[in-house]
C-alpha atoms as a PDB file:
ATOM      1  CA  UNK A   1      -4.643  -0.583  13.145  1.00  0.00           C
ATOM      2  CA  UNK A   2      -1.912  -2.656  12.067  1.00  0.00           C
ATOM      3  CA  UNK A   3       1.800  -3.206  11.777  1.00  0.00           C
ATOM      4  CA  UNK A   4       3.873  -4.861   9.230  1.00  0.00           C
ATOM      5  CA  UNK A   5       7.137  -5.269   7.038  1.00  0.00           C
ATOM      6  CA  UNK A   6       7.835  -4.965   3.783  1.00  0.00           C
ATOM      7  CA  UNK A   7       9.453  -7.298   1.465  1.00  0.00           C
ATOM      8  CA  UNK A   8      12.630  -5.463   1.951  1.00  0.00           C
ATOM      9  CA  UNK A   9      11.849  -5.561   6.077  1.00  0.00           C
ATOM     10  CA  UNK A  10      10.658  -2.124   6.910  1.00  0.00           C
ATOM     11  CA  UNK A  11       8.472  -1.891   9.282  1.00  0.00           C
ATOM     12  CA  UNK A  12       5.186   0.011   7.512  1.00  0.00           C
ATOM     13  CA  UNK A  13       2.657   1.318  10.418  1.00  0.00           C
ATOM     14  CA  UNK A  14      -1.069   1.810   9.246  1.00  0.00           C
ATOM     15  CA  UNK A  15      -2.422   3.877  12.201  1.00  0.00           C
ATOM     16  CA  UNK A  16      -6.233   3.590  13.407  1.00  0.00           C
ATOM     17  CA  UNK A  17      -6.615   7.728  11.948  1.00  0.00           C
ATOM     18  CA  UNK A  18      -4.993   6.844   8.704  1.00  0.00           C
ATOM     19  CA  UNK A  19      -7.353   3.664   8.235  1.00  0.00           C
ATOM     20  CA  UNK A  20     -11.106   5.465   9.164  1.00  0.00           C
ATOM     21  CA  UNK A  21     -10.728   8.842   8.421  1.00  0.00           C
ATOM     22  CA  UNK A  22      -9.231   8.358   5.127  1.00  0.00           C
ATOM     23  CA  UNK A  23      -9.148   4.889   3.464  1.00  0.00           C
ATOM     24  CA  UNK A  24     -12.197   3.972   4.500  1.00  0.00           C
ATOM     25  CA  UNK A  25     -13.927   7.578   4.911  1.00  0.00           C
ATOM     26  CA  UNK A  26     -13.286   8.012   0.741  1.00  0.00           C
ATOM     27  CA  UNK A  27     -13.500   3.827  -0.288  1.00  0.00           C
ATOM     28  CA  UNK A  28     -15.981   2.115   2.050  1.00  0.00           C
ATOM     29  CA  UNK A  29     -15.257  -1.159  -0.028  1.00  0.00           C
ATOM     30  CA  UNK A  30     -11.832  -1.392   2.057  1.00  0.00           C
ATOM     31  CA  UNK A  31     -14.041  -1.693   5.413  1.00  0.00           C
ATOM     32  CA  UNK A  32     -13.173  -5.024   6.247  1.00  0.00           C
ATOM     33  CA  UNK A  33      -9.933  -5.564   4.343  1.00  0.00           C
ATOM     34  CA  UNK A  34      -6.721  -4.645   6.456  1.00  0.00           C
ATOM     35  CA  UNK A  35      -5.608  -7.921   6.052  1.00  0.00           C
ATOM     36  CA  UNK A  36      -5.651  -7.669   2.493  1.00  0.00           C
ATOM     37  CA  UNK A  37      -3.840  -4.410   2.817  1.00  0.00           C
ATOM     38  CA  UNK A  38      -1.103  -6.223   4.798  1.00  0.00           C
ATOM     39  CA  UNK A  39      -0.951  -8.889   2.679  1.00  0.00           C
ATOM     40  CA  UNK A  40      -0.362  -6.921  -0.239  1.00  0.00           C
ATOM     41  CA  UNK A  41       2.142  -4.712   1.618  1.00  0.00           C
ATOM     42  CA  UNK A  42       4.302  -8.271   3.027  1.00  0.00           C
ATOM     43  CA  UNK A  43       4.338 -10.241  -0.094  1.00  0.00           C
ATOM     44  CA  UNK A  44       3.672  -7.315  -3.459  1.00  0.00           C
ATOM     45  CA  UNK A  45       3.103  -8.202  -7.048  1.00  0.00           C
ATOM     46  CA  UNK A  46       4.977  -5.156  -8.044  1.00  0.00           C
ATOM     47  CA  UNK A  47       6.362  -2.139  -6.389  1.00  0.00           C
ATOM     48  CA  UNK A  48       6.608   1.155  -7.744  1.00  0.00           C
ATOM     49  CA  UNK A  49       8.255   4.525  -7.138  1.00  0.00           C
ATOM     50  CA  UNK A  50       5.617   7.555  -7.012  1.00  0.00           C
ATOM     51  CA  UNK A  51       6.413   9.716  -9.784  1.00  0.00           C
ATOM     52  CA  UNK A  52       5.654  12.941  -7.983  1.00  0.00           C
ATOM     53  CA  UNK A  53       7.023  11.748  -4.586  1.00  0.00           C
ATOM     54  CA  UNK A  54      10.104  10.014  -4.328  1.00  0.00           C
ATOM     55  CA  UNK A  55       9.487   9.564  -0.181  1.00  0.00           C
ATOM     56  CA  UNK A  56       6.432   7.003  -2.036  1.00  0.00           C
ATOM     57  CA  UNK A  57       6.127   3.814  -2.766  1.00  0.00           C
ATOM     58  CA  UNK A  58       3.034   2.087  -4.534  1.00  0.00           C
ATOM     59  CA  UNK A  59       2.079  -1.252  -4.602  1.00  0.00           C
ATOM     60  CA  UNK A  60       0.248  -3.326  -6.429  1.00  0.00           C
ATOM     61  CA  UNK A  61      -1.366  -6.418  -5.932  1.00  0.00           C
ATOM     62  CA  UNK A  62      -4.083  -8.542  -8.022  1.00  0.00           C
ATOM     63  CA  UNK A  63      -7.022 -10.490  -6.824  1.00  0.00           C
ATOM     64  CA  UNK A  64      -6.946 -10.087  -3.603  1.00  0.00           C
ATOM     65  CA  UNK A  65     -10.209  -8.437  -2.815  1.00  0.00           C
ATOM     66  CA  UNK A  66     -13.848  -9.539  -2.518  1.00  0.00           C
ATOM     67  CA  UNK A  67     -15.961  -9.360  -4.908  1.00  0.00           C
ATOM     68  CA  UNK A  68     -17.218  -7.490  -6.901  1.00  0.00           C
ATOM     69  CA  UNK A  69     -13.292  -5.930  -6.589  1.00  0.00           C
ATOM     70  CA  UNK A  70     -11.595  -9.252  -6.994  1.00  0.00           C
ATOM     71  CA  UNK A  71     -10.870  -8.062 -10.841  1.00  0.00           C
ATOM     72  CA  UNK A  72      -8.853  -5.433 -10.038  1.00  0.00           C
ATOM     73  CA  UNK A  73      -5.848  -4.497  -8.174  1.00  0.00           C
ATOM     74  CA  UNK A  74      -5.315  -3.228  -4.845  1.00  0.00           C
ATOM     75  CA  UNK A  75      -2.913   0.025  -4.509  1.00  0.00           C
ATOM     76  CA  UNK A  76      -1.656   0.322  -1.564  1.00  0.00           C
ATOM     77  CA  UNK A  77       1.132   3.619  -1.020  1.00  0.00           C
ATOM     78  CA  UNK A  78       3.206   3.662   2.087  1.00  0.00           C
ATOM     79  CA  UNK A  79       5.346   6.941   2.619  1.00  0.00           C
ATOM     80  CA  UNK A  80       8.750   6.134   4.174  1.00  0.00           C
ATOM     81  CA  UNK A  81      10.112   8.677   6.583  1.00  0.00           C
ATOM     82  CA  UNK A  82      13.915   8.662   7.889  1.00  0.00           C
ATOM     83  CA  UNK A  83      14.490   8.932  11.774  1.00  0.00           C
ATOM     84  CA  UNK A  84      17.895   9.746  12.938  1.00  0.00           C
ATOM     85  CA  UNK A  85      20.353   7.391  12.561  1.00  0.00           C
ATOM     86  CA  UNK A  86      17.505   4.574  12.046  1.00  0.00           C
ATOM     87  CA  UNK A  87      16.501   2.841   9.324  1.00  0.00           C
ATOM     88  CA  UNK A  88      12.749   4.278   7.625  1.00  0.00           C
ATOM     89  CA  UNK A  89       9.690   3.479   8.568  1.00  0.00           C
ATOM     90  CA  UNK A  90       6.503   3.340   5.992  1.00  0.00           C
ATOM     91  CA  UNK A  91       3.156   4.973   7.111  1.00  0.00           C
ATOM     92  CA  UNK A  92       0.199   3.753   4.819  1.00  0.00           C
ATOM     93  CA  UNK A  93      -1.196   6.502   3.490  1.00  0.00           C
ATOM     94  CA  UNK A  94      -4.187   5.187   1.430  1.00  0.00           C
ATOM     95  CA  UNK A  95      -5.067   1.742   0.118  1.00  0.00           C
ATOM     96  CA  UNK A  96      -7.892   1.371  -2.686  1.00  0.00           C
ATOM     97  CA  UNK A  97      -9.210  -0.793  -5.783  1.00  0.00           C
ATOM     98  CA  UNK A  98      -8.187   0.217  -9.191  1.00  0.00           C
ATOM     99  CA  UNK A  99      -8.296  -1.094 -13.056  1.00  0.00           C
ATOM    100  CA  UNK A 100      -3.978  -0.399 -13.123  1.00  0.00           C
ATOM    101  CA  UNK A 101      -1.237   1.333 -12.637  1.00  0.00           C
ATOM    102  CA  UNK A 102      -0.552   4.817 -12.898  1.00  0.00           C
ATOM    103  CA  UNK A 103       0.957   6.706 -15.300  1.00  0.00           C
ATOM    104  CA  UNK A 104       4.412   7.980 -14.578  1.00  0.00           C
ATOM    105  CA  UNK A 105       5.177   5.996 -11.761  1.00  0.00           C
ATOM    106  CA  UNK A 106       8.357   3.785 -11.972  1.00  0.00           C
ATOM    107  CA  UNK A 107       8.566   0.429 -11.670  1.00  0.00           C
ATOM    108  CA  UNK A 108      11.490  -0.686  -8.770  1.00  0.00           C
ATOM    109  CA  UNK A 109      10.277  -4.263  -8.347  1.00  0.00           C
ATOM    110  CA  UNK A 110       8.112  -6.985  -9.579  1.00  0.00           C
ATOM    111  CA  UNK A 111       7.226 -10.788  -8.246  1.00  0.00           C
ATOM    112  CA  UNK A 112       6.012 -11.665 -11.518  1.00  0.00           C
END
């Protein structure tokens, strides 16, 4: 579907599976939105470490969807998986609205 880096310049792959069988499969609202998924991925409003996966990363970003969504946040987590002797690579592994963050997740960065 797409391909991307992050703020720190890993490259974060969201394949064509990954996008229709399971983002938009379980949140329909995300149909037209990979470009709000990239966006959010490129240029975060905060970053957080998964508290039950360290190989996670969650971000956050507010505003950026249509409405009725544009009130809430869009969480985006990309896995990052080392390859030998390269530098990781994120896979998106879902991307969905939602009122906040998470409980027990760790906050690593924020643009604020």
């Amino acid at each position: 579907m797409f391909r991307c880096k992050d703020k720190d310049g890993s490259v974060v792959i969201c394949t064509k599976q990954t996008w229709e069988n399971h983002i938009v499969a379980e949140h329909p609202e995300m149909k037209a939105c990979q470009s709000y998924v990239k966006d959010a991925i490129e240029k975060p409003y905060q970053v957080y470490q998964d508290g039950r996966n360290p190989g996670k990363r969650v971000i956050y970003k507010p505003f950026v969807l249509p409405p009725p969504y544009q009130l809430q946040y869009l969480r985006v987590v990309v896995e990052y998986r080392q390859s030998r002797g390269k530098s990781s690579k994120g896979y998106v592994v879902t991307a969905f609205p939602c009122q906040g963050q998470r409980k027990g997740d760790i906050l690593i960065w924020s643009g604020k």
